[in-house]
C-alpha atoms as a PDB file:
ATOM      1  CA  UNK A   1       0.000   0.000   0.000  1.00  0.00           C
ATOM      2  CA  UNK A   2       1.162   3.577  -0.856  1.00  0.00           C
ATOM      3  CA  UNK A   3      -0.140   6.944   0.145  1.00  0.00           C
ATOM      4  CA  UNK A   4      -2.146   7.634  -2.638  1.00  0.00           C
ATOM      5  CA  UNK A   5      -3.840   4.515  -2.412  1.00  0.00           C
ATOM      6  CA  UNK A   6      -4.614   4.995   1.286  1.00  0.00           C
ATOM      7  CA  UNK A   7      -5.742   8.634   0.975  1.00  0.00           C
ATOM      8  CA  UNK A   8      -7.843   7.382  -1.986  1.00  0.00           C
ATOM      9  CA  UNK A   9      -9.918   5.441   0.595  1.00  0.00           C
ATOM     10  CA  UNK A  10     -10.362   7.785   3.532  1.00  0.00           C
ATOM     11  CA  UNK A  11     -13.279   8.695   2.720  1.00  0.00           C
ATOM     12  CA  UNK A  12     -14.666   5.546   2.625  1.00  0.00           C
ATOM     13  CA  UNK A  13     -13.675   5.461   6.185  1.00  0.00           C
ATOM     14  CA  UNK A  14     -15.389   8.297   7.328  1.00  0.00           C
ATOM     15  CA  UNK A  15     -18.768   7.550   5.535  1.00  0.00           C
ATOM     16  CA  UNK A  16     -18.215   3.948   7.661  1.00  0.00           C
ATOM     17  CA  UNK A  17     -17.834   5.852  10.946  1.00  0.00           C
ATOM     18  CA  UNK A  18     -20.554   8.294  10.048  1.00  0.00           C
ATOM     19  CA  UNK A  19     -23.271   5.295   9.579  1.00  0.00           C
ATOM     20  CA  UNK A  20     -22.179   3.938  13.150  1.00  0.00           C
ATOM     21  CA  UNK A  21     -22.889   7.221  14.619  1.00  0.00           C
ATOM     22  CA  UNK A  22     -26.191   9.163  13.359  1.00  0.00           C
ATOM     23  CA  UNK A  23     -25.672  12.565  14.406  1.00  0.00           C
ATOM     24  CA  UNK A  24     -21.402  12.506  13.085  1.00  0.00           C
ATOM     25  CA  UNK A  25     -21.031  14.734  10.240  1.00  0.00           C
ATOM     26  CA  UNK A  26     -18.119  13.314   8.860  1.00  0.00           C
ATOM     27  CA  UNK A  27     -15.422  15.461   6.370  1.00  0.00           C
ATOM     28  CA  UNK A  28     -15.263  14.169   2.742  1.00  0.00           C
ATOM     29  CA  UNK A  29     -12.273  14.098   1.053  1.00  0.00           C
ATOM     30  CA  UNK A  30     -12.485  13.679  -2.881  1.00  0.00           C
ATOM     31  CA  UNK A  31      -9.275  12.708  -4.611  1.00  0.00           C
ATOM     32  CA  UNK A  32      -8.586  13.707  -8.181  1.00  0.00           C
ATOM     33  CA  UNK A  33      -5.136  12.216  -9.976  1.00  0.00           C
ATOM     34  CA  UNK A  34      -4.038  15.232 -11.751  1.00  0.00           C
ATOM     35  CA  UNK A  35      -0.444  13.815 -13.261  1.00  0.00           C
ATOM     36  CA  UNK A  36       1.498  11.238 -12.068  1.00  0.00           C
ATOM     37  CA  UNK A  37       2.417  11.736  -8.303  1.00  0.00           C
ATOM     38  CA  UNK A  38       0.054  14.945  -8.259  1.00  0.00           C
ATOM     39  CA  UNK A  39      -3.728  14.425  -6.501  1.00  0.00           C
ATOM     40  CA  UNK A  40      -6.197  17.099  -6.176  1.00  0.00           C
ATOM     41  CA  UNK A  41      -7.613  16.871  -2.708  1.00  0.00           C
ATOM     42  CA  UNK A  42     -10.992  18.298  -1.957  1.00  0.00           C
ATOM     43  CA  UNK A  43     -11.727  18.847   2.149  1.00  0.00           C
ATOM     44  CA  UNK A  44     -15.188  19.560   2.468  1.00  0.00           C
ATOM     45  CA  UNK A  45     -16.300  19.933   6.553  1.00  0.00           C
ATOM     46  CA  UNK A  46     -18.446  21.580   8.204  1.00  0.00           C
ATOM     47  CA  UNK A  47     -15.918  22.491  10.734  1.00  0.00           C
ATOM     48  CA  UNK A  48     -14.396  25.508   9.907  1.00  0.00           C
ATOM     49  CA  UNK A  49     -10.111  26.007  10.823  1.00  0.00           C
ATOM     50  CA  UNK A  50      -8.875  22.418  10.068  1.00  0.00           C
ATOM     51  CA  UNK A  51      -6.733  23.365   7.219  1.00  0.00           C
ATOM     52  CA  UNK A  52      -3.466  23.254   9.298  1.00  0.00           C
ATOM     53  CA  UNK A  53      -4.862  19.996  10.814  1.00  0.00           C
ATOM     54  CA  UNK A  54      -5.570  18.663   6.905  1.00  0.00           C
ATOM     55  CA  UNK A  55      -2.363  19.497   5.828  1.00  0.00           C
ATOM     56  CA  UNK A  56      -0.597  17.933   9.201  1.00  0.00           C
ATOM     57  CA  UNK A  57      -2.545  14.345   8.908  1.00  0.00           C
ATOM     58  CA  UNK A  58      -1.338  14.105   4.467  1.00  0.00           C
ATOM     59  CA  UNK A  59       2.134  14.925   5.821  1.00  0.00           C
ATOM     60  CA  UNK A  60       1.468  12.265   9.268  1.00  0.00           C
ATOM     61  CA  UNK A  61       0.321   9.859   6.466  1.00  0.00           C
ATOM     62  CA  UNK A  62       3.219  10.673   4.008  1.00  0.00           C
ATOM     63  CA  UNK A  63       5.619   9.808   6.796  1.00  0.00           C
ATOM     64  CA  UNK A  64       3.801   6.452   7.612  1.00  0.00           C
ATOM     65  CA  UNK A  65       4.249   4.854   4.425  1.00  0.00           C
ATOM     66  CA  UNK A  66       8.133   6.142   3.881  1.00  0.00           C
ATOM     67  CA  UNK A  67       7.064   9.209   1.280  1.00  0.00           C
ATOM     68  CA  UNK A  68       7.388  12.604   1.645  1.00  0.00           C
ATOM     69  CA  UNK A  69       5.065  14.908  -0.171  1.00  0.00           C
ATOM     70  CA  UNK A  70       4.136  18.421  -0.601  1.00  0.00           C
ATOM     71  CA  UNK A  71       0.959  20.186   0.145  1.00  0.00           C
ATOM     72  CA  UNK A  72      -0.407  23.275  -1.770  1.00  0.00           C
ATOM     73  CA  UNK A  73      -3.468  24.982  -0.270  1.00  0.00           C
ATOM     74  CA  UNK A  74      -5.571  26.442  -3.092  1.00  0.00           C
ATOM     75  CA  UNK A  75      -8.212  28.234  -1.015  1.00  0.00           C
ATOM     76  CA  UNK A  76     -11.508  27.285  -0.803  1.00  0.00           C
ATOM     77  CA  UNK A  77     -13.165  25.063  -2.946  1.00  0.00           C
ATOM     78  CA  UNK A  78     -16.866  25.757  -4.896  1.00  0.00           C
ATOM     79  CA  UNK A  79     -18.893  24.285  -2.357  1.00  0.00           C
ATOM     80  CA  UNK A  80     -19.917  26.525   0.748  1.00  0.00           C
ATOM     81  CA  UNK A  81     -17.463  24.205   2.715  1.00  0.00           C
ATOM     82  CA  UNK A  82     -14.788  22.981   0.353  1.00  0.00           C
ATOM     83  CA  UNK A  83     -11.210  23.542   0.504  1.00  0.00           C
ATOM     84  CA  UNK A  84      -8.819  22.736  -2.342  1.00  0.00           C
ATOM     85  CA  UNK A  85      -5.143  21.215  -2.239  1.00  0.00           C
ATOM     86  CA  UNK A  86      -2.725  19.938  -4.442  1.00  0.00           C
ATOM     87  CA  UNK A  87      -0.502  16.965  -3.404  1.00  0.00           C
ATOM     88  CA  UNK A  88       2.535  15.914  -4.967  1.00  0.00           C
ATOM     89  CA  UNK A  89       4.319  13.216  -4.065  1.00  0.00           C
ATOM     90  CA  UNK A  90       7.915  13.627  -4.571  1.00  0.00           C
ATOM     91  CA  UNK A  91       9.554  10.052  -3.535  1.00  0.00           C
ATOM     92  CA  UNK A  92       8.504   6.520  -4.187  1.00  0.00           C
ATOM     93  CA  UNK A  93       7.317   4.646  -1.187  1.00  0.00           C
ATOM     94  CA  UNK A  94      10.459   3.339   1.081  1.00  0.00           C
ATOM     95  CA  UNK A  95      10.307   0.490   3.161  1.00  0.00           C
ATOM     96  CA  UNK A  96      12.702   1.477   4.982  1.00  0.00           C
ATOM     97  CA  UNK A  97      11.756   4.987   5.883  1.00  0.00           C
ATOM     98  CA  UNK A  98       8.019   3.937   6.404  1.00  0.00           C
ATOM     99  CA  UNK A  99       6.484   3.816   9.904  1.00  0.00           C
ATOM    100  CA  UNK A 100       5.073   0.811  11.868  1.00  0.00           C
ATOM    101  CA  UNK A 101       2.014   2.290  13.182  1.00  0.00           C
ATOM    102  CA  UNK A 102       1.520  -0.729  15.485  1.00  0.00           C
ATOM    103  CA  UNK A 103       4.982  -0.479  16.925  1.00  0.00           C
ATOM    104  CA  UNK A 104       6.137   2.443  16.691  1.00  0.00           C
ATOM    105  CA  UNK A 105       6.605   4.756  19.672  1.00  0.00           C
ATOM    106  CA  UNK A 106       6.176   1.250  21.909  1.00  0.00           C
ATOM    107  CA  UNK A 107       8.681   0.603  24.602  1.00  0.00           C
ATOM    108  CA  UNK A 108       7.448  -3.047  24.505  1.00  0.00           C
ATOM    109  CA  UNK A 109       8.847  -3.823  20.865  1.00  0.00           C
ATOM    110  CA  UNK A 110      11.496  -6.690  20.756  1.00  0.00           C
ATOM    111  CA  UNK A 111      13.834  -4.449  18.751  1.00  0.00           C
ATOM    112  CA  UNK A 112      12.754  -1.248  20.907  1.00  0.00           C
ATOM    113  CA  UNK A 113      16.254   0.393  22.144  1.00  0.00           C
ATOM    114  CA  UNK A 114      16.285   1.139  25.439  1.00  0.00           C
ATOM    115  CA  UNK A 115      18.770   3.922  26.936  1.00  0.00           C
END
Protein backbone atom coordinates (compact mmCIF):
# COMPACT_ATOMS: atom_id res chain seq x y z
CA UNK A 1 0.00 0.00 0.00
CA UNK A 2 1.16 3.58 -0.86
CA UNK A 3 -0.14 6.94 0.15
CA UNK A 4 -2.15 7.63 -2.64
CA UNK A 5 -3.84 4.52 -2.41
CA UNK A 6 -4.61 5.00 1.29
CA UNK A 7 -5.74 8.63 0.97
CA UNK A 8 -7.84 7.38 -1.99
CA UNK A 9 -9.92 5.44 0.59
CA UNK A 10 -10.36 7.79 3.53
CA UNK A 11 -13.28 8.70 2.72
CA UNK A 12 -14.67 5.55 2.63
CA UNK A 13 -13.68 5.46 6.18
CA UNK A 14 -15.39 8.30 7.33
CA UNK A 15 -18.77 7.55 5.54
CA UNK A 16 -18.22 3.95 7.66
CA UNK A 17 -17.83 5.85 10.95
CA UNK A 18 -20.55 8.29 10.05
CA UNK A 19 -23.27 5.30 9.58
CA UNK A 20 -22.18 3.94 13.15
CA UNK A 21 -22.89 7.22 14.62
CA UNK A 22 -26.19 9.16 13.36
CA UNK A 23 -25.67 12.57 14.41
CA UNK A 24 -21.40 12.51 13.08
CA UNK A 25 -21.03 14.73 10.24
CA UNK A 26 -18.12 13.31 8.86
CA UNK A 27 -15.42 15.46 6.37
CA UNK A 28 -15.26 14.17 2.74
CA UNK A 29 -12.27 14.10 1.05
CA UNK A 30 -12.49 13.68 -2.88
CA UNK A 31 -9.28 12.71 -4.61
CA UNK A 32 -8.59 13.71 -8.18
CA UNK A 33 -5.14 12.22 -9.98
CA UNK A 34 -4.04 15.23 -11.75
CA UNK A 35 -0.44 13.81 -13.26
CA UNK A 36 1.50 11.24 -12.07
CA UNK A 37 2.42 11.74 -8.30
CA UNK A 38 0.05 14.94 -8.26
CA UNK A 39 -3.73 14.42 -6.50
CA UNK A 40 -6.20 17.10 -6.18
CA UNK A 41 -7.61 16.87 -2.71
CA UNK A 42 -10.99 18.30 -1.96
CA UNK A 43 -11.73 18.85 2.15
CA UNK A 44 -15.19 19.56 2.47
CA UNK A 45 -16.30 19.93 6.55
CA UNK A 46 -18.45 21.58 8.20
CA UNK A 47 -15.92 22.49 10.73
CA UNK A 48 -14.40 25.51 9.91
CA UNK A 49 -10.11 26.01 10.82
CA UNK A 50 -8.88 22.42 10.07
CA UNK A 51 -6.73 23.36 7.22
CA UNK A 52 -3.47 23.25 9.30
CA UNK A 53 -4.86 20.00 10.81
CA UNK A 54 -5.57 18.66 6.90
CA UNK A 55 -2.36 19.50 5.83
CA UNK A 56 -0.60 17.93 9.20
CA UNK A 57 -2.55 14.34 8.91
CA UNK A 58 -1.34 14.11 4.47
CA UNK A 59 2.13 14.92 5.82
CA UNK A 60 1.47 12.26 9.27
CA UNK A 61 0.32 9.86 6.47
CA UNK A 62 3.22 10.67 4.01
CA UNK A 63 5.62 9.81 6.80
CA UNK A 64 3.80 6.45 7.61
CA UNK A 65 4.25 4.85 4.43
CA UNK A 66 8.13 6.14 3.88
CA UNK A 67 7.06 9.21 1.28
CA UNK A 68 7.39 12.60 1.65
CA UNK A 69 5.06 14.91 -0.17
CA UNK A 70 4.14 18.42 -0.60
CA UNK A 71 0.96 20.19 0.14
CA UNK A 72 -0.41 23.27 -1.77
CA UNK A 73 -3.47 24.98 -0.27
CA UNK A 74 -5.57 26.44 -3.09
CA UNK A 75 -8.21 28.23 -1.02
CA UNK A 76 -11.51 27.28 -0.80
CA UNK A 77 -13.16 25.06 -2.95
CA UNK A 78 -16.87 25.76 -4.90
CA UNK A 79 -18.89 24.28 -2.36
CA UNK A 80 -19.92 26.52 0.75
CA UNK A 81 -17.46 24.21 2.71
CA UNK A 82 -14.79 22.98 0.35
CA UNK A 83 -11.21 23.54 0.50
CA UNK A 84 -8.82 22.74 -2.34
CA UNK A 85 -5.14 21.22 -2.24
CA UNK A 86 -2.72 19.94 -4.44
CA UNK A 87 -0.50 16.96 -3.40
CA UNK A 88 2.53 15.91 -4.97
CA UNK A 89 4.32 13.22 -4.07
CA UNK A 90 7.92 13.63 -4.57
CA UNK A 91 9.55 10.05 -3.54
CA UNK A 92 8.50 6.52 -4.19
CA UNK A 93 7.32 4.65 -1.19
CA UNK A 94 10.46 3.34 1.08
CA UNK A 95 10.31 0.49 3.16
CA UNK A 96 12.70 1.48 4.98
CA UNK A 97 11.76 4.99 5.88
CA UNK A 98 8.02 3.94 6.40
CA UNK A 99 6.48 3.82 9.90
CA UNK A 100 5.07 0.81 11.87
CA UNK A 101 2.01 2.29 13.18
CA UNK A 102 1.52 -0.73 15.48
CA UNK A 103 4.98 -0.48 16.92
CA UNK A 104 6.14 2.44 16.69
CA UNK A 105 6.60 4.76 19.67
CA UNK A 106 6.18 1.25 21.91
CA UNK A 107 8.68 0.60 24.60
CA UNK A 108 7.45 -3.05 24.51
CA UNK A 109 8.85 -3.82 20.87
CA UNK A 110 11.50 -6.69 20.76
CA UNK A 111 13.83 -4.45 18.75
CA UNK A 112 12.75 -1.25 20.91
CA UNK A 113 16.25 0.39 22.14
CA UNK A 114 16.28 1.14 25.44
CA UNK A 115 18.77 3.92 26.94
Amino acid sequence: SSFEEFVSNLDQLHTRVGLAFNDLKPPSLKIKREDVGTLLVTYTSERPGLVPLVEGLFHGLAERFGQSIEIEHLGPGQGEHDELFRITVLEEPDPDKAIDSVTAGCPFTPDAKTE
